[in-house]
N, C-alpha and C. Protein backbone atom coordinates (compact mmCIF):
# COMPACT_ATOMS: atom_id res chain seq x y z
N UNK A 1 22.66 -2.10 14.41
CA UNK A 1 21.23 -2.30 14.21
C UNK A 1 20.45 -1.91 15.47
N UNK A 2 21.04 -2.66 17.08
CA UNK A 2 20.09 -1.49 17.90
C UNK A 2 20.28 -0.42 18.29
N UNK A 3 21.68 0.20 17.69
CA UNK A 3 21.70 1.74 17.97
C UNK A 3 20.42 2.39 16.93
N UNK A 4 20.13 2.05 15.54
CA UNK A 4 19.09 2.36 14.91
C UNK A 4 17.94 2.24 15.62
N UNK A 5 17.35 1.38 15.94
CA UNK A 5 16.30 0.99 16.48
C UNK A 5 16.00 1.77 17.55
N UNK A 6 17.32 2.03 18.47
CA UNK A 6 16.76 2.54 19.76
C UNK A 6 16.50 4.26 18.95
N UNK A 7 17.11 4.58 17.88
CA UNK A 7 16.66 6.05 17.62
C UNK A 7 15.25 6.24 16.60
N UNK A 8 14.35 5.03 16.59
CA UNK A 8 13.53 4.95 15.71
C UNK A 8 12.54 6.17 16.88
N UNK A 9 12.00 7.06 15.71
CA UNK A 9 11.17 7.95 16.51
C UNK A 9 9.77 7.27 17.22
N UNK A 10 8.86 7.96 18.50
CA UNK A 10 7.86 7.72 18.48
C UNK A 10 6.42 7.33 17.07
N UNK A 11 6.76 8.61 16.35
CA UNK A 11 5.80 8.73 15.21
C UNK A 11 6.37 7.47 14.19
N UNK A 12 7.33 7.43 13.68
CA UNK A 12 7.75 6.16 12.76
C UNK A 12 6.90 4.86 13.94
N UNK A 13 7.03 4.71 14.82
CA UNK A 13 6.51 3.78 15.50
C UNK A 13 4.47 3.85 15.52
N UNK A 14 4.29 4.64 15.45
CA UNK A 14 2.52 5.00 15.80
C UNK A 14 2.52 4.70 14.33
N UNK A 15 2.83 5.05 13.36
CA UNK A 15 2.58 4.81 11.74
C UNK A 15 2.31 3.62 11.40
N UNK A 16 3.69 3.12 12.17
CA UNK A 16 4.10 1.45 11.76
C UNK A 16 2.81 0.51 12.15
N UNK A 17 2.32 0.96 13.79
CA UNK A 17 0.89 0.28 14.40
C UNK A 17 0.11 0.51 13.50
N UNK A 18 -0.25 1.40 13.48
CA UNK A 18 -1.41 2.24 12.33
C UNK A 18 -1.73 1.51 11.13
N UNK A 19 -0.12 1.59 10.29
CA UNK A 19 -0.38 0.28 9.33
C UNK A 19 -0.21 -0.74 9.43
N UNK A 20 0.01 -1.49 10.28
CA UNK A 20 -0.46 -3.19 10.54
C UNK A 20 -1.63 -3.38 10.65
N UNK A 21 -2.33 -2.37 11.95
CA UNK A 21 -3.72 -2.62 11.76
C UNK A 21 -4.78 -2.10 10.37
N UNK A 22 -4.08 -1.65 9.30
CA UNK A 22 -4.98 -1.62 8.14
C UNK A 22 -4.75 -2.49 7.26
N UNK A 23 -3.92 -3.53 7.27
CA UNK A 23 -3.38 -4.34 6.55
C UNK A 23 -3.81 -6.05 6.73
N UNK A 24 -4.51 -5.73 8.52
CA UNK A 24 -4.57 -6.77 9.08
C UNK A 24 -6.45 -6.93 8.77
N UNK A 25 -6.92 -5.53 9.17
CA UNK A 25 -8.62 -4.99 8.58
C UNK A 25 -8.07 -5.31 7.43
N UNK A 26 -7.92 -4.87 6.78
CA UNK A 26 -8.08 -5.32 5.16
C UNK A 26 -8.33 -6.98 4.88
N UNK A 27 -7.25 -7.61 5.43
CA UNK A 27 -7.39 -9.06 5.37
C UNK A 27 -8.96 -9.46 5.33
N UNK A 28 -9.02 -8.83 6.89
CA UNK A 28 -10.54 -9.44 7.09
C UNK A 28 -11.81 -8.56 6.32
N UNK A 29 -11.53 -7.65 5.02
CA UNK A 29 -12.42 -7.17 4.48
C UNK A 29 -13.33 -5.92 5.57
N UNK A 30 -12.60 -5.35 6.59
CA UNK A 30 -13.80 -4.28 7.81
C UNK A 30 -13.11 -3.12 6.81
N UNK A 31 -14.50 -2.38 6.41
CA UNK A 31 -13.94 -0.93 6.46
C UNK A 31 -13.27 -0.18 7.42
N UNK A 32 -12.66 -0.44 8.35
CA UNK A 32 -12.39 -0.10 9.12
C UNK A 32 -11.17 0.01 8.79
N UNK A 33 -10.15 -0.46 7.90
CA UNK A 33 -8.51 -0.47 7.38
C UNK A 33 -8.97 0.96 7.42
N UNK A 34 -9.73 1.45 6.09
CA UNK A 34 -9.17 2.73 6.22
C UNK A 34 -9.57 4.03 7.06
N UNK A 35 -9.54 3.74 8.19
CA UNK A 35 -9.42 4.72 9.07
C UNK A 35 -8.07 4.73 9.51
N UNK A 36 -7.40 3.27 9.90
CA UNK A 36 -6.60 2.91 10.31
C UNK A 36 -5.52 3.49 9.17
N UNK A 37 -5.67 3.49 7.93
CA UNK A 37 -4.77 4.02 6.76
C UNK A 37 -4.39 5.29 6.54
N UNK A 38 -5.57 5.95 7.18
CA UNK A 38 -5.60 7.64 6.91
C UNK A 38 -4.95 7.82 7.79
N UNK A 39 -4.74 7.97 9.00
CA UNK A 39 -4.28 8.14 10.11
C UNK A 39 -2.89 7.73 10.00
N UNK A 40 -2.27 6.47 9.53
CA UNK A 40 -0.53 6.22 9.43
C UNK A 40 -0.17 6.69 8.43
N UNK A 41 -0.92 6.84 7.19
CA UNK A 41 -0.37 8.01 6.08
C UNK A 41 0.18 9.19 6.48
N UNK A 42 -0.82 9.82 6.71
CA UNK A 42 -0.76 11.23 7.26
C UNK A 42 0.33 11.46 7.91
N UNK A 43 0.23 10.62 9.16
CA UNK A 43 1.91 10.60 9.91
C UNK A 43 3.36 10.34 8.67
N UNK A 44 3.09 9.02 7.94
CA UNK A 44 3.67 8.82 6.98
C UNK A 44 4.47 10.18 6.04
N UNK A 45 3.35 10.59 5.38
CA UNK A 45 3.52 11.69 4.51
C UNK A 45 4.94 13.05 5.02
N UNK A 46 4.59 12.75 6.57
CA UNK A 46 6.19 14.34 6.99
C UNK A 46 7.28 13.11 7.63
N UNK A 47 6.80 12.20 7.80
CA UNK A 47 8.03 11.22 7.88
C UNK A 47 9.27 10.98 6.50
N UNK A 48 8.41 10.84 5.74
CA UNK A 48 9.17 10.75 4.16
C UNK A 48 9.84 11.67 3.82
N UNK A 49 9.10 12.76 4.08
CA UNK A 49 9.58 13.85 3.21
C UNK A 49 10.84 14.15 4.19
N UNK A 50 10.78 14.75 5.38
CA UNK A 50 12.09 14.61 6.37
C UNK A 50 13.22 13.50 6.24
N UNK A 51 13.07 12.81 5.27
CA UNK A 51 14.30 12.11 4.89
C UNK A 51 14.57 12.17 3.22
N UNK A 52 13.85 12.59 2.76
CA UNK A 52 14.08 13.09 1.04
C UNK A 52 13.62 11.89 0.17
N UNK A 53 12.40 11.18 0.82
CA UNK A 53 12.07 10.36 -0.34
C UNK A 53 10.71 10.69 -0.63
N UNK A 54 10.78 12.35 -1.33
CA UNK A 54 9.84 12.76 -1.71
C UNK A 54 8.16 12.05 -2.80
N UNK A 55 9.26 10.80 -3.52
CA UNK A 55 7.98 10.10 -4.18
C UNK A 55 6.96 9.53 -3.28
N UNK A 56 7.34 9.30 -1.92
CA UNK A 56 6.83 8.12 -1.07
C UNK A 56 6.07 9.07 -0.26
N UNK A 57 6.42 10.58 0.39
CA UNK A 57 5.83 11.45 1.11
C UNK A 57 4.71 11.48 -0.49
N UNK A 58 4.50 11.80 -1.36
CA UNK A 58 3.32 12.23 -2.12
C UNK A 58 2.65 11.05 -2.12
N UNK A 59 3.08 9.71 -2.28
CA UNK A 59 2.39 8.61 -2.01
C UNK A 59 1.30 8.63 -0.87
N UNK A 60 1.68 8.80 0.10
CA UNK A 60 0.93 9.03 1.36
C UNK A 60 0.05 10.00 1.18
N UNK A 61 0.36 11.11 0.51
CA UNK A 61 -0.95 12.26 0.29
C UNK A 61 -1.80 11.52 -0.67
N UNK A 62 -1.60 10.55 -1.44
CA UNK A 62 -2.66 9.31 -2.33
C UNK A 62 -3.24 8.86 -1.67
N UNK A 63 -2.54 8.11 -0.52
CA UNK A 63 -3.50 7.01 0.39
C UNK A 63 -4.40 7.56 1.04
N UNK A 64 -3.94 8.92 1.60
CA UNK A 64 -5.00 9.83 2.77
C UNK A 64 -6.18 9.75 1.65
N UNK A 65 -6.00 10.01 0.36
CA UNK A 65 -7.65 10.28 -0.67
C UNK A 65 -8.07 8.89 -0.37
N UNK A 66 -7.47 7.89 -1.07
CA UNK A 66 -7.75 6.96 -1.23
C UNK A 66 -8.45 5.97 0.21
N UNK A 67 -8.04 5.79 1.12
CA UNK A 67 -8.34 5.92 2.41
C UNK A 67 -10.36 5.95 2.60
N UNK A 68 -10.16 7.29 1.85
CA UNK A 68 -11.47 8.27 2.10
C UNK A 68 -12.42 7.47 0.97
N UNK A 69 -12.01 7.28 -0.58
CA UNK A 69 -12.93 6.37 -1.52
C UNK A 69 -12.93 5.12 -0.72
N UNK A 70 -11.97 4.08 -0.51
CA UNK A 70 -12.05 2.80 -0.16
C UNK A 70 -12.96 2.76 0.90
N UNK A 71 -12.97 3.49 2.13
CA UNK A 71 -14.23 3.24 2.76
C UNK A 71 -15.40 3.30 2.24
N UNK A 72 -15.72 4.45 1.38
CA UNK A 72 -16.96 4.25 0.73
C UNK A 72 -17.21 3.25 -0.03
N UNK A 73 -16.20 2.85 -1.10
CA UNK A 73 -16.62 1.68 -1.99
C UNK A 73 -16.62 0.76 -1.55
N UNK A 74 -15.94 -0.20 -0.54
CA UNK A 74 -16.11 -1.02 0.08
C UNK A 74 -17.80 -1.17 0.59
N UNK A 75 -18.28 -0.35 1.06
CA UNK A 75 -19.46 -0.36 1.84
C UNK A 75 -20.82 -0.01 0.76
N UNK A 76 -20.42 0.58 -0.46
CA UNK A 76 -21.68 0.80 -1.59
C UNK A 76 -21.29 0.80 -2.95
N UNK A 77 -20.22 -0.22 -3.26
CA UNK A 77 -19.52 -0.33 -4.56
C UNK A 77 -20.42 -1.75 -5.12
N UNK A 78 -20.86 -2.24 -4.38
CA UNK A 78 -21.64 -3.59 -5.58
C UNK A 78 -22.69 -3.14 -5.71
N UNK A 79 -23.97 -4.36 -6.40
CA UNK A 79 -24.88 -4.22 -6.80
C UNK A 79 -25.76 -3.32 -5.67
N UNK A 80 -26.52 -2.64 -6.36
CA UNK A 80 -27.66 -1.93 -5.44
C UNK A 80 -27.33 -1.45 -4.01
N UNK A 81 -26.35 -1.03 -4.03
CA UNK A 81 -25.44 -0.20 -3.35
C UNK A 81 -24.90 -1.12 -1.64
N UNK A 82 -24.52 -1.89 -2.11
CA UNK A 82 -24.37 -3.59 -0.86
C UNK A 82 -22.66 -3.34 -1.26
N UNK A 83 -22.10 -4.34 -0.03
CA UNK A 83 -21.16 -4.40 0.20
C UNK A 83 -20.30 -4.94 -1.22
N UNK A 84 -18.99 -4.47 -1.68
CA UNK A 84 -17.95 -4.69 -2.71
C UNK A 84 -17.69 -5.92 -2.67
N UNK A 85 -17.93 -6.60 -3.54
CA UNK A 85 -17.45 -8.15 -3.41
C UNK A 85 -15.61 -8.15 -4.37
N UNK A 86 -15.63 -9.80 -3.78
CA UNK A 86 -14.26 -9.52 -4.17
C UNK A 86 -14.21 -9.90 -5.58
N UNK A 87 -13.57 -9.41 -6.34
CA UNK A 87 -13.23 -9.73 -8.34
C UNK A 87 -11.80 -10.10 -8.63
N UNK A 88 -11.49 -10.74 -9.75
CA UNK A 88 -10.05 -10.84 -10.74
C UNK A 88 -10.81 -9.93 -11.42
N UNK A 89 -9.10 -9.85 -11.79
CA UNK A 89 -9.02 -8.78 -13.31
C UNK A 89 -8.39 -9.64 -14.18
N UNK A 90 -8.63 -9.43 -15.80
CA UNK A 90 -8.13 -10.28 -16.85
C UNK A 90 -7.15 -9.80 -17.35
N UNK A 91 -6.27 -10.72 -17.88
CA UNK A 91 -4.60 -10.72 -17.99
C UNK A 91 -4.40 -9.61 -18.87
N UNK A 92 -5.13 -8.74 -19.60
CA UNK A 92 -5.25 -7.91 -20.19
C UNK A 92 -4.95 -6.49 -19.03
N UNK A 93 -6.18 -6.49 -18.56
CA UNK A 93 -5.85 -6.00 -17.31
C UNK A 93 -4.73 -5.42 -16.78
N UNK A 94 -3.81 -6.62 -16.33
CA UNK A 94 -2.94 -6.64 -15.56
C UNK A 94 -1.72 -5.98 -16.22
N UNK A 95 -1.98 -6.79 -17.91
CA UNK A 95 -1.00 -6.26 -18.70
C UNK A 95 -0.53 -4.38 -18.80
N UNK A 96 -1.79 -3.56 -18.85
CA UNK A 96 -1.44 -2.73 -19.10
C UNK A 96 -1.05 -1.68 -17.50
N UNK A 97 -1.57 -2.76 -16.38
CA UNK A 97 -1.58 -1.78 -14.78
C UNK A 97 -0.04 -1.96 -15.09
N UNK A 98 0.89 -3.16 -15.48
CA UNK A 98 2.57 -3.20 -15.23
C UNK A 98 2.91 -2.08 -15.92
N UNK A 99 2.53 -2.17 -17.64
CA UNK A 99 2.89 -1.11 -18.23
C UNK A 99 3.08 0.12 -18.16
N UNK A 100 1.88 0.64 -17.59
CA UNK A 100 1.68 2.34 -16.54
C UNK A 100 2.39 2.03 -15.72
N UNK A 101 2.52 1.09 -14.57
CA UNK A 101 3.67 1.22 -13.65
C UNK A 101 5.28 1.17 -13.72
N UNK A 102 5.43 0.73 -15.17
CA UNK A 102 7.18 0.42 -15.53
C UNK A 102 7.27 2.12 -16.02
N UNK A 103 6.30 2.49 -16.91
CA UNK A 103 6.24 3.42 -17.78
C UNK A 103 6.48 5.03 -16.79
N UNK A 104 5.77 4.98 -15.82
CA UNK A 104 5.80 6.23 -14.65
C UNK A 104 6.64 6.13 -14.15
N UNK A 105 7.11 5.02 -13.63
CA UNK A 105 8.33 4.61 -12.63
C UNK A 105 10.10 5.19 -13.33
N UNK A 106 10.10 5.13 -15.08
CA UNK A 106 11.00 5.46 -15.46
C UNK A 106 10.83 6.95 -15.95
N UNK A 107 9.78 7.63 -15.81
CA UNK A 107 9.50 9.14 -16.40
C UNK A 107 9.77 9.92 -15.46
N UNK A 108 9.32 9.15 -13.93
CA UNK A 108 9.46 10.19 -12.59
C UNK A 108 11.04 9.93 -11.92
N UNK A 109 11.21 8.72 -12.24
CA UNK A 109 12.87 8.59 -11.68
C UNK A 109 13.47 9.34 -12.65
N UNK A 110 13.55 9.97 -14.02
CA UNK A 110 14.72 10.44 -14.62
C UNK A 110 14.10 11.66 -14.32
N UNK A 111 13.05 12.34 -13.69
CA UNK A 111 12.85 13.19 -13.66
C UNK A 111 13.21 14.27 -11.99
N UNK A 112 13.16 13.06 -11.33
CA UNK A 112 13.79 13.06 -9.63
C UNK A 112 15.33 12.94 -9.80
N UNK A 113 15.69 12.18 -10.36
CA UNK A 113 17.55 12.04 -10.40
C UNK A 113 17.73 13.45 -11.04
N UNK A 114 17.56 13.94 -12.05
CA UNK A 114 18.04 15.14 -12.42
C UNK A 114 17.81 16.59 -12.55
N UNK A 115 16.40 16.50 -10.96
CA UNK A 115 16.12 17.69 -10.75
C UNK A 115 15.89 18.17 -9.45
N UNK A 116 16.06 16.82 -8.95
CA UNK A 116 15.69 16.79 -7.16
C UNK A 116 17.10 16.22 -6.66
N UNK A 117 16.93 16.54 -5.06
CA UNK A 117 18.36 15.54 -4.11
C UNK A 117 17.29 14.72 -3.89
N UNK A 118 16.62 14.00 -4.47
CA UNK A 118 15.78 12.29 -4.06
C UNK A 118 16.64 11.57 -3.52
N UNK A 119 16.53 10.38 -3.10
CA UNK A 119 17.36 9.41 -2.79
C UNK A 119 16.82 8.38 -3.63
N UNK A 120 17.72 7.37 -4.28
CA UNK A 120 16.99 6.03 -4.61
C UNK A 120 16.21 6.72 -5.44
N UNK A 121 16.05 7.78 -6.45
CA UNK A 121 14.79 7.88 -7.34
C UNK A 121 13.88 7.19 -8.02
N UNK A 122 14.70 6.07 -8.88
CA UNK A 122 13.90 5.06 -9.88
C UNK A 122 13.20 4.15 -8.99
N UNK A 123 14.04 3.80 -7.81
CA UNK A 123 13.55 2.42 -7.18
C UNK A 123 12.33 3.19 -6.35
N UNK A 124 12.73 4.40 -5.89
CA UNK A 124 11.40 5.39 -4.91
C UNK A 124 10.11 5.35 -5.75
N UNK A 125 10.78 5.89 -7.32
CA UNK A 125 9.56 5.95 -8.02
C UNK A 125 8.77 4.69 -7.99
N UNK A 126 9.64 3.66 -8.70
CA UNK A 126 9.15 2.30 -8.81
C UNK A 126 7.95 1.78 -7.94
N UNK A 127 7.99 1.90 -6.67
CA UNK A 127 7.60 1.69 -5.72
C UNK A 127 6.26 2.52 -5.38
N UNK A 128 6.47 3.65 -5.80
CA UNK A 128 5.73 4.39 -5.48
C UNK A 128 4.18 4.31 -6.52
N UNK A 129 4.75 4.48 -7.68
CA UNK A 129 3.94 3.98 -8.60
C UNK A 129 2.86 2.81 -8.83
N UNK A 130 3.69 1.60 -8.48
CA UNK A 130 3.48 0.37 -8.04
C UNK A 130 2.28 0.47 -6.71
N UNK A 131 2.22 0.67 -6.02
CA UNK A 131 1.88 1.12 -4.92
C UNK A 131 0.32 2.31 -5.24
N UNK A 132 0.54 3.16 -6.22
CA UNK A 132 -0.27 3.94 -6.65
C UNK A 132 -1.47 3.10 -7.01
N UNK A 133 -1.26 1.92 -8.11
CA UNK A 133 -2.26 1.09 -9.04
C UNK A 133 -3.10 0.10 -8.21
N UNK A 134 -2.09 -0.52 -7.28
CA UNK A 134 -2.22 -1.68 -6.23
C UNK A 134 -3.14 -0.74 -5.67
N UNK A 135 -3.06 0.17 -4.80
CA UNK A 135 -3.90 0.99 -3.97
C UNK A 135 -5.52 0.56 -4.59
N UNK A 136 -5.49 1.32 -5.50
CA UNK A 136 -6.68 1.36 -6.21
C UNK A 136 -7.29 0.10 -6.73
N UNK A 137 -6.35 -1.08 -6.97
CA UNK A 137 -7.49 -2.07 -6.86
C UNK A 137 -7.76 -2.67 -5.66
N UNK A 138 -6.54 -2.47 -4.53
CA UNK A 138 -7.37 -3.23 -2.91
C UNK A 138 -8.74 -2.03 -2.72
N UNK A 139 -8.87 -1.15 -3.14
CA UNK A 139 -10.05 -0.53 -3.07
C UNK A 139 -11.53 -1.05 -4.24
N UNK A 140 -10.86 -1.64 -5.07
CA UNK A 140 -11.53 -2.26 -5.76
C UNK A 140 -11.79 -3.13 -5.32
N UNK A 141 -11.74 -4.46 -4.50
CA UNK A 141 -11.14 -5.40 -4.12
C UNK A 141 -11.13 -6.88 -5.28
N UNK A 142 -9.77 -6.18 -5.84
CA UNK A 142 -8.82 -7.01 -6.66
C UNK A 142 -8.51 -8.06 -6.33
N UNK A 143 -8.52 -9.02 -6.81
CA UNK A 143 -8.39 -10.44 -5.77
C UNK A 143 -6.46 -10.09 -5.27
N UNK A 144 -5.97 -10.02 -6.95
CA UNK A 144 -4.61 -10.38 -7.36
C UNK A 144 -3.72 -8.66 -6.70
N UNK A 145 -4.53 -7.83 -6.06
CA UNK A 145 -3.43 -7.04 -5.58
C UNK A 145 -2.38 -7.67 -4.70
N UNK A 146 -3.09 -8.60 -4.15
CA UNK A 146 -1.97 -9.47 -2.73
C UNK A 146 -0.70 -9.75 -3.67
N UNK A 147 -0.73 -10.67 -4.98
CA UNK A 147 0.60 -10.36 -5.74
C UNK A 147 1.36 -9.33 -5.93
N UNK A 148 0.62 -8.43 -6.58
CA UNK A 148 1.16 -6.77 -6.06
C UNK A 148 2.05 -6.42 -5.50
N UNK A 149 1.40 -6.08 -3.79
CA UNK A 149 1.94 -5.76 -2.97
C UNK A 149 3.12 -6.82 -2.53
N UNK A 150 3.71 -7.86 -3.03
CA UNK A 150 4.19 -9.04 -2.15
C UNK A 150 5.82 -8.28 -3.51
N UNK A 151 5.58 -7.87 -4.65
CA UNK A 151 6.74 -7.28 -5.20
C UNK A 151 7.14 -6.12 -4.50
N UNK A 152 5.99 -5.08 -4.28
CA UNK A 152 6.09 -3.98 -3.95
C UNK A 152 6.98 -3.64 -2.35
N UNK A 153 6.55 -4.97 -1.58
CA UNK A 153 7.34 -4.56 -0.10
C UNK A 153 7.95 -5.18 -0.31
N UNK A 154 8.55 -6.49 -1.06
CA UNK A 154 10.09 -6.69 -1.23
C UNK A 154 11.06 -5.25 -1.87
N UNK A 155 10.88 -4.81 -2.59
CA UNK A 155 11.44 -3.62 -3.07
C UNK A 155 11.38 -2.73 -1.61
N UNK A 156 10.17 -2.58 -1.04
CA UNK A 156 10.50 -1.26 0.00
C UNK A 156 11.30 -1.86 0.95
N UNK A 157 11.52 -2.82 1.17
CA UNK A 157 12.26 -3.23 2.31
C UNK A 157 13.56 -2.63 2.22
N UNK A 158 14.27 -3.11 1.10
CA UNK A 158 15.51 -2.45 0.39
C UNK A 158 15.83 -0.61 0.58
N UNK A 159 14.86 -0.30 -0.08
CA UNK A 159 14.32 1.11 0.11
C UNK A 159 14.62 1.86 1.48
N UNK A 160 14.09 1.50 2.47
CA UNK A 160 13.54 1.75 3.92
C UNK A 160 14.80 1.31 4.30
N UNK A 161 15.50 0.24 4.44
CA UNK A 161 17.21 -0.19 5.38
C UNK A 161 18.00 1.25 4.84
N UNK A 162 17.69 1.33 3.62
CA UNK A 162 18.88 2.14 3.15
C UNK A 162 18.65 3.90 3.38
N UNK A 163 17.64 3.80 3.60
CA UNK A 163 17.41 5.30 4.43
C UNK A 163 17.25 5.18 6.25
N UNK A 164 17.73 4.22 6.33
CA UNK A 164 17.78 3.90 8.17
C UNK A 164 16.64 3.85 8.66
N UNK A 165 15.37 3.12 7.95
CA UNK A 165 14.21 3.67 8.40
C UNK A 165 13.98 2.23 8.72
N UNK A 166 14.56 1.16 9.89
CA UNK A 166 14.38 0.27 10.20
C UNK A 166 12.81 -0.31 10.45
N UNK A 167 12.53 0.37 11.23
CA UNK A 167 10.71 -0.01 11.67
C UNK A 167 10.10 0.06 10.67
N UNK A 168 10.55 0.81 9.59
CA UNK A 168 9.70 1.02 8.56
C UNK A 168 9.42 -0.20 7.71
N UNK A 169 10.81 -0.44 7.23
CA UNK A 169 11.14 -1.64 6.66
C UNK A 169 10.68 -3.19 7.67
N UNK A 170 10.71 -3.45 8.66
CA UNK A 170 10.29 -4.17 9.37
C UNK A 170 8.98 -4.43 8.98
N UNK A 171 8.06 -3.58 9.38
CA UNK A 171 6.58 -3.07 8.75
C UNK A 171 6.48 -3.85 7.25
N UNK A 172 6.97 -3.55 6.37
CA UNK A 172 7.00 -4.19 4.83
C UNK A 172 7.41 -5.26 4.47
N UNK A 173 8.49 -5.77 5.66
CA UNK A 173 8.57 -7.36 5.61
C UNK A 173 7.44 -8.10 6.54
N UNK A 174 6.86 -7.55 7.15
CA UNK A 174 5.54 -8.28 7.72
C UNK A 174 4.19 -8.35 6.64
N UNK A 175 4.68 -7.14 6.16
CA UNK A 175 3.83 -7.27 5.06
C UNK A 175 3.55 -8.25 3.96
N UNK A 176 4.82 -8.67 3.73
CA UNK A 176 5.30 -9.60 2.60
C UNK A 176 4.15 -11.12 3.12
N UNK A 177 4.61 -11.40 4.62
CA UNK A 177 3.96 -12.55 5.67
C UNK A 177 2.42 -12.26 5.56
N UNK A 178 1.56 -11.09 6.12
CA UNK A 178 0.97 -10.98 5.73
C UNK A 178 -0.52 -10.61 4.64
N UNK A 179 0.55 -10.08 3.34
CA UNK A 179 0.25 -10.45 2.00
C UNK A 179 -0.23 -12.56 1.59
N UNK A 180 0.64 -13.16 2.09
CA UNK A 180 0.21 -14.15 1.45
C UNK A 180 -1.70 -14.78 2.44
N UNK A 181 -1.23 -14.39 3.74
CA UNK A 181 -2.93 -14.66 4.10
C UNK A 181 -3.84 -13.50 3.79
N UNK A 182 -3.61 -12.76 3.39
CA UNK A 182 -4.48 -11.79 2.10
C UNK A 182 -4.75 -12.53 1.44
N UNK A 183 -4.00 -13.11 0.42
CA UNK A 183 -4.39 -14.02 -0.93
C UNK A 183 -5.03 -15.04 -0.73
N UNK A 184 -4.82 -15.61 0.38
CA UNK A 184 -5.32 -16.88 1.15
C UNK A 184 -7.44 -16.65 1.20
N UNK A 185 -7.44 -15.66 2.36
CA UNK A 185 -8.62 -15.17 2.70
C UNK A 185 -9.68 -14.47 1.40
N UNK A 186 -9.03 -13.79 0.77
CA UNK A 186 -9.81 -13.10 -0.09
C UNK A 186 -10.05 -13.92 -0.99
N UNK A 187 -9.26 -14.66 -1.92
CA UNK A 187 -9.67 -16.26 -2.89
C UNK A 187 -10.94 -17.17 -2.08
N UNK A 188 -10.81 -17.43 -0.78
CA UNK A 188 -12.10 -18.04 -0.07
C UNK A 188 -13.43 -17.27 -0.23
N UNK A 189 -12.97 -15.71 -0.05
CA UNK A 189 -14.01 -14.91 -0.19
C UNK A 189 -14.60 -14.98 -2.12
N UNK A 190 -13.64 -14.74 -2.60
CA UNK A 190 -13.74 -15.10 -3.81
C UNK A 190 -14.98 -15.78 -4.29
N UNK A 191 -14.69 -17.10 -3.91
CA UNK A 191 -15.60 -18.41 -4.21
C UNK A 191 -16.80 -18.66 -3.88
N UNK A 192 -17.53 -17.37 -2.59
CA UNK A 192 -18.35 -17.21 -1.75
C UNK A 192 -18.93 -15.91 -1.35
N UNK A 193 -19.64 -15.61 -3.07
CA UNK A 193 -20.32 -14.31 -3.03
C UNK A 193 -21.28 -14.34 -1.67
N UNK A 194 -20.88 -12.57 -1.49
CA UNK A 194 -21.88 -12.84 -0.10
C UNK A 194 -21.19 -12.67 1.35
N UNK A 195 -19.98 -13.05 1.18
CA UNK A 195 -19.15 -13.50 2.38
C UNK A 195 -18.82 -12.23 3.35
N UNK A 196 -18.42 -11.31 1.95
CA UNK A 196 -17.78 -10.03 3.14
C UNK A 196 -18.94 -9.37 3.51
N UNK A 197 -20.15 -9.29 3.02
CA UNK A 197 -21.36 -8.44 3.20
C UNK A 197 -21.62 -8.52 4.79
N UNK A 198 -21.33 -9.81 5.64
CA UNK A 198 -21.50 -9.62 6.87
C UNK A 198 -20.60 -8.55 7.67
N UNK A 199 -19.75 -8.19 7.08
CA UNK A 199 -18.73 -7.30 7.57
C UNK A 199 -18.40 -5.92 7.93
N UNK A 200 -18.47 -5.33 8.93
CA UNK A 200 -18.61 -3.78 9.25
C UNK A 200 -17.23 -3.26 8.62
C-alpha cells in the first residue's frame, strides 16, 4: 500500500485537491465548487482514460459541461433570476432517475465488455451513469442527491483500489464522510428559503 501511494502521480494528487474543494463548496452552496470541478475533471478526464476506464474518462468530459451550467444555475435558476434554492424530488421522480440509471448501466456495460479492453465495465458503467443523473440534480440542487452520491462512492471506492488508483479512491471515501454533512446542511437549507441567496 505505500509502495502505491508513494507512485501516486502529481496530477492524480492536484485532481484529488481540486475535488475536495468542490465537494466541500458545494456543501456550503458557493458557486464556486464549480470552478473547483472543471479544473479536477479536466485533469480527471486523461487520468482515466490512461488506465482504460474509459466510462469514467467520458464522465469527466460531463462534469467539465456540467461544471459550466451549475455555475450558472446556481446563481439565476430560481424565481426572477435569484439564487437556486434547495428542492426534493417526488418518489416518482426518483423512481424513474434509478430506472435510467440501472437501464444505461446494463446497455453500456454489455456494450464495453464486448467491444472495448474496459476494465470493470458494468460496475464502470454503473457508476458512471449513476454519477451522470446525480450530477444534474446537485446542479439542480436536489436535496436527496447526497443519498446518491453516498451509493455512488461506495461503489467507486471498489472501482479505484482495483485499478491502483489509491488517492483516488481515498478521495471517494471522504466523500462518503462528507456526503452525509451535505445532507445535513442542505435539509437546514431546505427548511429556510432564502438561506443560500447570501452566498457567492
Amino acid at each position: 500500500m505505500t509502495a502505491a501511494w508513494a507512485q501516486t502521480s502529481a496530477w492524480e494528487l492536484l485532481a484529488v485537491a481540486l475535488a475536495l474543494a468542490y465537494l466541500l463548496l458545494a456543501v456550503r452552496q458557493s458557486r464556486w465548487c464549480w470552478a473547483a470541478a472543471l479544473a479536477s475533471t479536466a485533469i480527471f478526464s486523461v487520468l482515466f482514460w490512461n488506465v482504460q476506464l474509459l466510462m469514467q474518462s467520458a464522465l469527466n468530459v460531463y462534469y467539465m459541461a456540467m461544471a459550466v451550467y451549475g455555475w450558472w444555475h446556481w446563481q439565476h435558476g430560481g424565481q426572477a433570476d435569484t439564487p437556486l434554492p434547495v428542492r426534493r424530488w417526488p418518489l416518482r421522480a426518483h423512481a424513474r432517475a434509478i430506472a435510467v440509471i440501472v437501464l444505461a448501466a446494463l446497455l453500456t456495460g454489455a456494450v464495453l465488455a464486448n467491444h472495448s479492453e474496459a476494465a470493470r465495465p458494468y460496475l464502470d458503467a454503473l457508476i458512471t451513469w449513476g454519477a451522470v443523473v446525480t450530477t444534474f440534480m446537485v446542479a439542480r440542487k436536489v436535496l436527496e442527491n447526497w443519498a446518491y452520491w453516498m451509493v455512488i462512492n461506495s461503489l467507486a471506492v471498489v472501482l479505484f483500489l482495483d485499478r491502483g488508483m489509491q488517492a483516488t479512491a481515498a478521495l471517494h471515501a471522504a466523500y462518503l464522510v462528507i456526503s452525509v454533512f451535505g445532507w445535513q446542511r442542505w435539509r437546514r437549507d431546505e427548511r429556510a428559503p432564502g438561506a443560500a441567496s447570501a452566498r457567492g
